[in-house]
N, C-alpha and C. Protein backbone atom coordinates (compact mmCIF):
# COMPACT_ATOMS: atom_id res chain seq x y z
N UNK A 1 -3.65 -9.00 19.94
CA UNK A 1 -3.59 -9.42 18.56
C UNK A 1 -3.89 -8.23 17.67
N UNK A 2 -2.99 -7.99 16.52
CA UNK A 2 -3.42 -6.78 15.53
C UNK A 2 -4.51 -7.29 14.79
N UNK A 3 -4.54 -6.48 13.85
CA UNK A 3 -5.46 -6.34 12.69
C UNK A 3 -4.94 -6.72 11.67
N UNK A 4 -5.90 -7.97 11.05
CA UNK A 4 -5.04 -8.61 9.79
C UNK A 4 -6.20 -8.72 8.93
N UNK A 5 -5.94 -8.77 7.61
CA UNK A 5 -7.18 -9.12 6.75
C UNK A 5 -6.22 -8.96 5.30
N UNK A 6 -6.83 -9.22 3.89
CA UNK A 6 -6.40 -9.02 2.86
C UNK A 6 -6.17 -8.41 2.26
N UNK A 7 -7.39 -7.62 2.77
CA UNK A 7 -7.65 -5.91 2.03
C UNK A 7 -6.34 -4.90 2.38
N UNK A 8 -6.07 -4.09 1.42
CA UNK A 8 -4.84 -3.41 1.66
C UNK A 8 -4.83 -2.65 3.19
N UNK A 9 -5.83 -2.35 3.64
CA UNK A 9 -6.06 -1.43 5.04
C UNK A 9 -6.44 -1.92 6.16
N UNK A 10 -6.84 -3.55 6.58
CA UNK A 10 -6.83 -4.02 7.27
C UNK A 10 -5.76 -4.93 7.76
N UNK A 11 -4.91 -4.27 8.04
CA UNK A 11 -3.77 -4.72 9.11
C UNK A 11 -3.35 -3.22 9.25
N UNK A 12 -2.43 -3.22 10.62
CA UNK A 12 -1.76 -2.87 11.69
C UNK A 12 -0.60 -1.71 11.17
N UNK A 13 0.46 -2.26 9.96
CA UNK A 13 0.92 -1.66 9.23
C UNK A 13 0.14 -0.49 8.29
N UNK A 14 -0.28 -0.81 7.71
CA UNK A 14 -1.36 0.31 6.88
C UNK A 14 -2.00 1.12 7.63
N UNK A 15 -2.56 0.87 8.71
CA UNK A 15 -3.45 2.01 9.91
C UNK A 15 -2.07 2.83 10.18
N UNK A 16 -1.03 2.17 10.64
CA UNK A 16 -0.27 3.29 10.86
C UNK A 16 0.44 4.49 9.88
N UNK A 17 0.70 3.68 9.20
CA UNK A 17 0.65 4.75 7.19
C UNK A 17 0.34 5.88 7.16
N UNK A 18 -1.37 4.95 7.22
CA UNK A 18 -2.20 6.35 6.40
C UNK A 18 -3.10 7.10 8.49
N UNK A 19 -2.62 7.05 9.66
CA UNK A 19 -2.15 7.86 10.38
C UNK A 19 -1.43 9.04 10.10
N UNK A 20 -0.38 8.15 9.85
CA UNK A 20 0.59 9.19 10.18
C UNK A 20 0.66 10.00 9.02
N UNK A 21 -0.27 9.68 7.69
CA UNK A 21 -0.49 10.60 6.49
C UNK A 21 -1.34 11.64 6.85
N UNK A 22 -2.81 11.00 7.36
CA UNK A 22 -3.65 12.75 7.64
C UNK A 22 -3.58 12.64 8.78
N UNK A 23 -2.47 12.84 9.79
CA UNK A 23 -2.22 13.60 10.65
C UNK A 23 -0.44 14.75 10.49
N UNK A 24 -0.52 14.62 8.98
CA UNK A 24 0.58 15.47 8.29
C UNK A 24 0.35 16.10 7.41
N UNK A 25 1.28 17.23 6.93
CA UNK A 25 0.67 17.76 5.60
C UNK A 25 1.23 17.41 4.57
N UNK A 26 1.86 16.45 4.06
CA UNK A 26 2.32 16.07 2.82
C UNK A 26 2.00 14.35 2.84
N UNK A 27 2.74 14.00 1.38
CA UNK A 27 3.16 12.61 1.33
C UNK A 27 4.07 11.90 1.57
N UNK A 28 5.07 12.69 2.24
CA UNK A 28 6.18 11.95 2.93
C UNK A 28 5.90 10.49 3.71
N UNK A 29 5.02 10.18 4.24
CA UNK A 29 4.82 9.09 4.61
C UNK A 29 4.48 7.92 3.80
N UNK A 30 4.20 8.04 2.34
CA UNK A 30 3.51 7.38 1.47
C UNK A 30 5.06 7.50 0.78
N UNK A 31 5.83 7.87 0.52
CA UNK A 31 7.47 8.22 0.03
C UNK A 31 8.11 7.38 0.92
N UNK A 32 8.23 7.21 2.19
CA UNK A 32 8.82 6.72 3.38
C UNK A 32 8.63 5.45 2.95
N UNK A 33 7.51 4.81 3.00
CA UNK A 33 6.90 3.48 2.65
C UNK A 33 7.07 2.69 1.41
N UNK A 34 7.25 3.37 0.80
CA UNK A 34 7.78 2.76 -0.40
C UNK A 34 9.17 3.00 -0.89
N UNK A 35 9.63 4.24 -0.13
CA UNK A 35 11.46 3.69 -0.61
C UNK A 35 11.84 2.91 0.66
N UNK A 36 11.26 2.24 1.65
CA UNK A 36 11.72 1.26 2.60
C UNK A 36 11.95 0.38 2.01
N UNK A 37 10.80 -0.02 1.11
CA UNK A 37 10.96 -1.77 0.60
C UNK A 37 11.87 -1.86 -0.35
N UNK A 38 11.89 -0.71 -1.24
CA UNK A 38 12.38 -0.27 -2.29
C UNK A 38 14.14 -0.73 -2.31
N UNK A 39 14.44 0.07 -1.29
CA UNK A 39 15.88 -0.02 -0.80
C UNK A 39 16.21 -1.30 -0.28
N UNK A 40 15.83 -1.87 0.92
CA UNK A 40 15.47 -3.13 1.56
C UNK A 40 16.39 -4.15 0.00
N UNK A 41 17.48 -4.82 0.62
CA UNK A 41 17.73 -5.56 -0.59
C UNK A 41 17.92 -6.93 0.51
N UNK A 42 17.33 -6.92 1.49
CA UNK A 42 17.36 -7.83 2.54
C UNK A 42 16.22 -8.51 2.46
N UNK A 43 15.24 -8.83 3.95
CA UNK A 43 14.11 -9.23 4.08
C UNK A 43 13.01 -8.19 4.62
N UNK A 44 12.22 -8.51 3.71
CA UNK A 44 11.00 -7.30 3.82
C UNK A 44 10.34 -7.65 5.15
N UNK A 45 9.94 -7.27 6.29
CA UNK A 45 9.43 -7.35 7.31
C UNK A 45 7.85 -7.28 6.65
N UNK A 46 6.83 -7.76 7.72
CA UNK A 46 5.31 -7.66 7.38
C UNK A 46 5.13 -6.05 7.80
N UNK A 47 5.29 -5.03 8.58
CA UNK A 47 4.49 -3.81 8.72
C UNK A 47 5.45 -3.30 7.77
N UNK A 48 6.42 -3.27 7.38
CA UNK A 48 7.04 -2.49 6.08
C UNK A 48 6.31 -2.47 4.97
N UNK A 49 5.87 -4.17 4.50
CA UNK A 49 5.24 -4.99 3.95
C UNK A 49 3.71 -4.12 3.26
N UNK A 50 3.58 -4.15 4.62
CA UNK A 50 2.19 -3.92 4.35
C UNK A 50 1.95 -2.07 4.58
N UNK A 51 3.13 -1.50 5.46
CA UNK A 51 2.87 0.29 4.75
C UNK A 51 3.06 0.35 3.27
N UNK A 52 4.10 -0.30 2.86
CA UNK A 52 4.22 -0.01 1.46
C UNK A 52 2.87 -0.26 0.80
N UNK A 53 2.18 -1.47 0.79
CA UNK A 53 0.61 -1.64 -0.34
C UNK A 53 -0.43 -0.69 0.41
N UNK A 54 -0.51 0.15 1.18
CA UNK A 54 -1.20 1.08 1.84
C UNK A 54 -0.83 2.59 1.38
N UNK A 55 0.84 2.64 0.96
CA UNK A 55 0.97 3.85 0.03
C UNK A 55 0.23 3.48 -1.23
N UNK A 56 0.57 2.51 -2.03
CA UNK A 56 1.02 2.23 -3.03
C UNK A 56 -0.63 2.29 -3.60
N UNK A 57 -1.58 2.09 -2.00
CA UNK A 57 -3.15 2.35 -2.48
C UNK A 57 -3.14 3.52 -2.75
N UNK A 58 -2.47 4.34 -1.73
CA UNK A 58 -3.07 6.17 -1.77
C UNK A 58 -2.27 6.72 -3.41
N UNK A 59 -1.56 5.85 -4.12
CA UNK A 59 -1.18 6.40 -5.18
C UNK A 59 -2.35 6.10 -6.33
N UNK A 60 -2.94 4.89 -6.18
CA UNK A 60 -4.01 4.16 -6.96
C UNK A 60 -5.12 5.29 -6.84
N UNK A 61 -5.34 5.66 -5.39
CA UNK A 61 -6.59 6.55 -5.27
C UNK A 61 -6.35 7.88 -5.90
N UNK A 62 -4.59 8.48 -5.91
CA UNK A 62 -4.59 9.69 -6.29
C UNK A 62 -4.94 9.48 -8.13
N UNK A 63 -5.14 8.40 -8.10
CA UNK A 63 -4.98 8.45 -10.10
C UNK A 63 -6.37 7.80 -10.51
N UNK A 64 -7.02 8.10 -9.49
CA UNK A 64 -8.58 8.14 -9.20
C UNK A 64 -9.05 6.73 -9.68
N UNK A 65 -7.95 5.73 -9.28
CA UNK A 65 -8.91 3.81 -9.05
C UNK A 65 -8.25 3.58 -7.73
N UNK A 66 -9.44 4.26 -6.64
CA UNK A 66 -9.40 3.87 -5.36
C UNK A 66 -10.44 2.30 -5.10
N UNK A 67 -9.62 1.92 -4.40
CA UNK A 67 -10.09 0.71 -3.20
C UNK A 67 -11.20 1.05 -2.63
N UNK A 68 -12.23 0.04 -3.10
CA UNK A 68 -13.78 0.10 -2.33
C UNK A 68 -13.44 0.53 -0.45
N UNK A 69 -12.40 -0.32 -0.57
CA UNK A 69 -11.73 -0.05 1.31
C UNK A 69 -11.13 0.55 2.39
N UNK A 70 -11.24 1.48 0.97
CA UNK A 70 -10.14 3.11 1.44
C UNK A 70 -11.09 3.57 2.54
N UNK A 71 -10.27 3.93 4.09
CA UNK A 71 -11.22 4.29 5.23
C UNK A 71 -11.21 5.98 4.36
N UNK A 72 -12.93 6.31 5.39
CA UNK A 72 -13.03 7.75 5.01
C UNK A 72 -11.93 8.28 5.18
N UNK A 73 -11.26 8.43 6.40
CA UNK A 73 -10.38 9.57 7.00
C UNK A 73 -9.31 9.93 5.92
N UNK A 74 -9.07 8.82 5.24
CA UNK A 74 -7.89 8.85 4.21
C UNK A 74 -8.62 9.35 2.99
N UNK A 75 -9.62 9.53 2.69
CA UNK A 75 -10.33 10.04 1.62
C UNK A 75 -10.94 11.25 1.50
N UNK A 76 -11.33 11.65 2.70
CA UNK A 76 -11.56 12.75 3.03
C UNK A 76 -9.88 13.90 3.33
N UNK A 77 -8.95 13.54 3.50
CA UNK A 77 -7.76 14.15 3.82
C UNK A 77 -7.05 14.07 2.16
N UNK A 78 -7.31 13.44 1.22
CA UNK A 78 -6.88 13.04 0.17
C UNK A 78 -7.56 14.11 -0.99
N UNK A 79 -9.12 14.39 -0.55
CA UNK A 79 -9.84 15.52 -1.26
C UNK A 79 -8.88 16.70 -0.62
N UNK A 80 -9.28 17.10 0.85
CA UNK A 80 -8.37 18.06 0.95
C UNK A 80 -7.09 18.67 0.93
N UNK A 81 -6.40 17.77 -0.59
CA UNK A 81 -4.55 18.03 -0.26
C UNK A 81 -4.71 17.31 -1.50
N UNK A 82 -5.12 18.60 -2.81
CA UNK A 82 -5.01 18.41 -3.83
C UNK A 82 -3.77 18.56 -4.59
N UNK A 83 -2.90 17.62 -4.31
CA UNK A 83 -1.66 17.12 -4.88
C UNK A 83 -1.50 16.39 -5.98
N UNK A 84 -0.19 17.08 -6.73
CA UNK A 84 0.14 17.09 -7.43
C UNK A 84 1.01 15.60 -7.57
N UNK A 85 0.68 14.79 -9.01
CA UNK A 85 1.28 12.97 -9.10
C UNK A 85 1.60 13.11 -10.36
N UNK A 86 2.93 12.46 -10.75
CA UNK A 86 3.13 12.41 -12.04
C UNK A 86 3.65 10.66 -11.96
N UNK A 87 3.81 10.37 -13.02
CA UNK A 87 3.99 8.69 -13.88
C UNK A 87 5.10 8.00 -12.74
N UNK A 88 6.00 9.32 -12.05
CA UNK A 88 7.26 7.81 -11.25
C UNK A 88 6.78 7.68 -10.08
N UNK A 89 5.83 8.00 -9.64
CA UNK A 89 5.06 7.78 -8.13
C UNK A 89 4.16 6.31 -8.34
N UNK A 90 3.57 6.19 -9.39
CA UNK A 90 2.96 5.07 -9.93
C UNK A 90 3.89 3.83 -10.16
N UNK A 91 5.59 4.36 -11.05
CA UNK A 91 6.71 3.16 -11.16
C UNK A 91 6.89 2.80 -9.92
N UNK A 92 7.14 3.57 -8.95
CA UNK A 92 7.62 3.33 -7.41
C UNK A 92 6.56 2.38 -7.16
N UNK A 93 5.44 3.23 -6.96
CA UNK A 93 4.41 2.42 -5.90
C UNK A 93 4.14 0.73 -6.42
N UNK A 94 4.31 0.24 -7.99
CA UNK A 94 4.11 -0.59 -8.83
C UNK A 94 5.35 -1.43 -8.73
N UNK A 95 6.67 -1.02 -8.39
CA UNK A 95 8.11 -2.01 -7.95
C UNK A 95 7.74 -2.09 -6.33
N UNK A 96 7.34 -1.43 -5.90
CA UNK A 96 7.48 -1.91 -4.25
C UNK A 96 6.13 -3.00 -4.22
N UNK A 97 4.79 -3.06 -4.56
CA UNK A 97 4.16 -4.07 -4.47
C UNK A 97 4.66 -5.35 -5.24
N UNK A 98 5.09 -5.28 -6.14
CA UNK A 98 5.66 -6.43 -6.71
C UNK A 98 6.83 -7.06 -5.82
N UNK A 99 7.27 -6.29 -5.65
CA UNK A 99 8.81 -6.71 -4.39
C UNK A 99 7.79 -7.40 -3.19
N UNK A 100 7.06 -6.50 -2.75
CA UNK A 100 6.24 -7.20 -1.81
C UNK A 100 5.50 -8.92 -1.99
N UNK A 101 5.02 -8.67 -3.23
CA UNK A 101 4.21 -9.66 -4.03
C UNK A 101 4.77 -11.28 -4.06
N UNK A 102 6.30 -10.84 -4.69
CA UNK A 102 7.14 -11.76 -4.89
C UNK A 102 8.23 -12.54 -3.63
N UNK A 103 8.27 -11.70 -2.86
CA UNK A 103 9.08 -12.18 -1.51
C UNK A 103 9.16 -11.13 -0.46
N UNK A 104 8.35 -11.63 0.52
CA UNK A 104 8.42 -10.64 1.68
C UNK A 104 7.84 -11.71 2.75
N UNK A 105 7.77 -10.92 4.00
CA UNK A 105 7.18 -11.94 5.31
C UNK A 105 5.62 -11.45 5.26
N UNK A 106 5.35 -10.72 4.55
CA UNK A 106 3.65 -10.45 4.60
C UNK A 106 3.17 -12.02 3.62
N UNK A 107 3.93 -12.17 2.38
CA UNK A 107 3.50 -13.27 1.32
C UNK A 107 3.99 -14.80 2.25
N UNK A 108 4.67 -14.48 2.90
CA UNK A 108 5.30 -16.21 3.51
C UNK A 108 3.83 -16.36 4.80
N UNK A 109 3.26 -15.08 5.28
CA UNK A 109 2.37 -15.02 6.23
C UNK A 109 1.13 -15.62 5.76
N UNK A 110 0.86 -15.28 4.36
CA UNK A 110 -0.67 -15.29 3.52
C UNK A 110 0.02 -16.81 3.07
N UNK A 111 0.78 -17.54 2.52
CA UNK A 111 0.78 -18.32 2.22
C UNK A 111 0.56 -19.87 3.07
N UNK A 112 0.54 -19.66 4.52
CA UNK A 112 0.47 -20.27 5.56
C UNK A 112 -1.33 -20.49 5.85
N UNK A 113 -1.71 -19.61 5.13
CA UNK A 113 -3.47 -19.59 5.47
C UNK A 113 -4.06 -19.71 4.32
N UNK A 114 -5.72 -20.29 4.31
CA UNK A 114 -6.53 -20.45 3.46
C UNK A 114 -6.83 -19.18 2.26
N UNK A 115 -6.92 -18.36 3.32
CA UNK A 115 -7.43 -16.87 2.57
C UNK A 115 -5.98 -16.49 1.06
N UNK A 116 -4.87 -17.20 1.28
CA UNK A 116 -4.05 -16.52 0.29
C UNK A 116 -4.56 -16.28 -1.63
N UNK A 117 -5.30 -16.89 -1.65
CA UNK A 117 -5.55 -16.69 -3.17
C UNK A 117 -6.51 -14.99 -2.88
N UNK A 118 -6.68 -15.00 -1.98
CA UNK A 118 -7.76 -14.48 -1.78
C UNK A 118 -6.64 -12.56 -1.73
N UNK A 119 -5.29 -12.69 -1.35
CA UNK A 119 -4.76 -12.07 -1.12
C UNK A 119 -3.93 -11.56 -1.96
N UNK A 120 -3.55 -13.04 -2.90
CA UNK A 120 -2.98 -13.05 -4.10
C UNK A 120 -4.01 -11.76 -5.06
N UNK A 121 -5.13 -12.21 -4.98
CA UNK A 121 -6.10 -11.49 -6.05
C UNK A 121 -6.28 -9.87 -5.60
N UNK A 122 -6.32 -9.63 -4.24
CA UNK A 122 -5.93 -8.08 -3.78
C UNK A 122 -4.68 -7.62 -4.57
N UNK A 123 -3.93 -7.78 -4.08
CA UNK A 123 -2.08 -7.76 -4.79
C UNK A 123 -2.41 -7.20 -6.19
N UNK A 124 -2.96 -8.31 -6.79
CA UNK A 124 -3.04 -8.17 -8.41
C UNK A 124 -4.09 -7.11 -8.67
N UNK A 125 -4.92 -6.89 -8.14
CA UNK A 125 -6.10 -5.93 -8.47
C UNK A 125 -5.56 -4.67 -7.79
N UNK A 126 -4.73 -4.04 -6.99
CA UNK A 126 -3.94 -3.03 -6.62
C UNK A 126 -3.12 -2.38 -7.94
N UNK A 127 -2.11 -4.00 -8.67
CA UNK A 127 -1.21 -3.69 -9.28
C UNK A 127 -1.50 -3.40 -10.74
N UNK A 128 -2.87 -3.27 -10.85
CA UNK A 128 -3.55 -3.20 -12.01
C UNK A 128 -4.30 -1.97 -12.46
N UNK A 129 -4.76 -1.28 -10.61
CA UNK A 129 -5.12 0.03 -10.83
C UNK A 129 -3.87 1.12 -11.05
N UNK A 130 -2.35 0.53 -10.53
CA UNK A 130 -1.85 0.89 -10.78
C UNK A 130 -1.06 1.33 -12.32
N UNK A 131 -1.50 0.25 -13.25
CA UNK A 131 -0.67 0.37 -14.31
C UNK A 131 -1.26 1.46 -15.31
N UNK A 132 -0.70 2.23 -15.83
CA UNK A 132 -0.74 3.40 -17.12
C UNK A 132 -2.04 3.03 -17.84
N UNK A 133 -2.69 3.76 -18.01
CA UNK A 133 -3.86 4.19 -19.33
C UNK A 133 -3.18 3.68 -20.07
């Protein structure tokens, strides 16, 4: 059985993300993840699902409103790879959670269980650190 929970970093999808982020030297993997869903004019799979709100955190953290839940490793690799973010990394990361938000197999998954408001309110509190000053 994987790893499931509400929080953007507890599931299966997201561990592999932000892996395969600091065990690289760029953000290509956080790019990868969000033009998947992005493009996707089909059905969003759950680990697509859920790499995308695991970039879409590391964009929240780069614009410094990180997730109480952000594991060290990703925070510590995030200090060291002082990169450069401008305003369409935020549009991206802010259309792919909403795409997620609104229809995907991660939301048909949470909606099947008690915890979904609970998941609903992650979603929204992601999409909020995300939005513009």
């Amino acid at each position: 059985m994987g790893a499931w929970g509400f929080n953007s970093f507890e599931n299966d999808g997201a561990g592999d993300m932000v892996a395969d982020l600091v065990h690289g030297p760029d953000l290509s993997p956080v790019t990868e993840a969000l033009d998947t869903v992005l493009e996707n004019d089909e059905y969003i799979e759950v680990d697509e699902a859920q790499r995308a709100v695991a970039a879409a955190e590391v964009i929240a953290m780069m614009r410094g409103k990180p997730n109480a839940s952000t594991p060290q490793g990703l925070r510590d690799w995030l200090q060291s790879h002082q990169l450069a973010l401008d305003s369409a990394w935020s549009d991206k990361a802010i259309q792919a959670v909403n795409k997620v938000y609104a229809a995907s197999e991660m939301r048909e998954l949470w909606e099947e269980v008690d915890d979904f408001p609970d998941w609903q309110s992650a979603m929204l509190y992601l999409l909020g650190r995300l939005q513009p000053v």
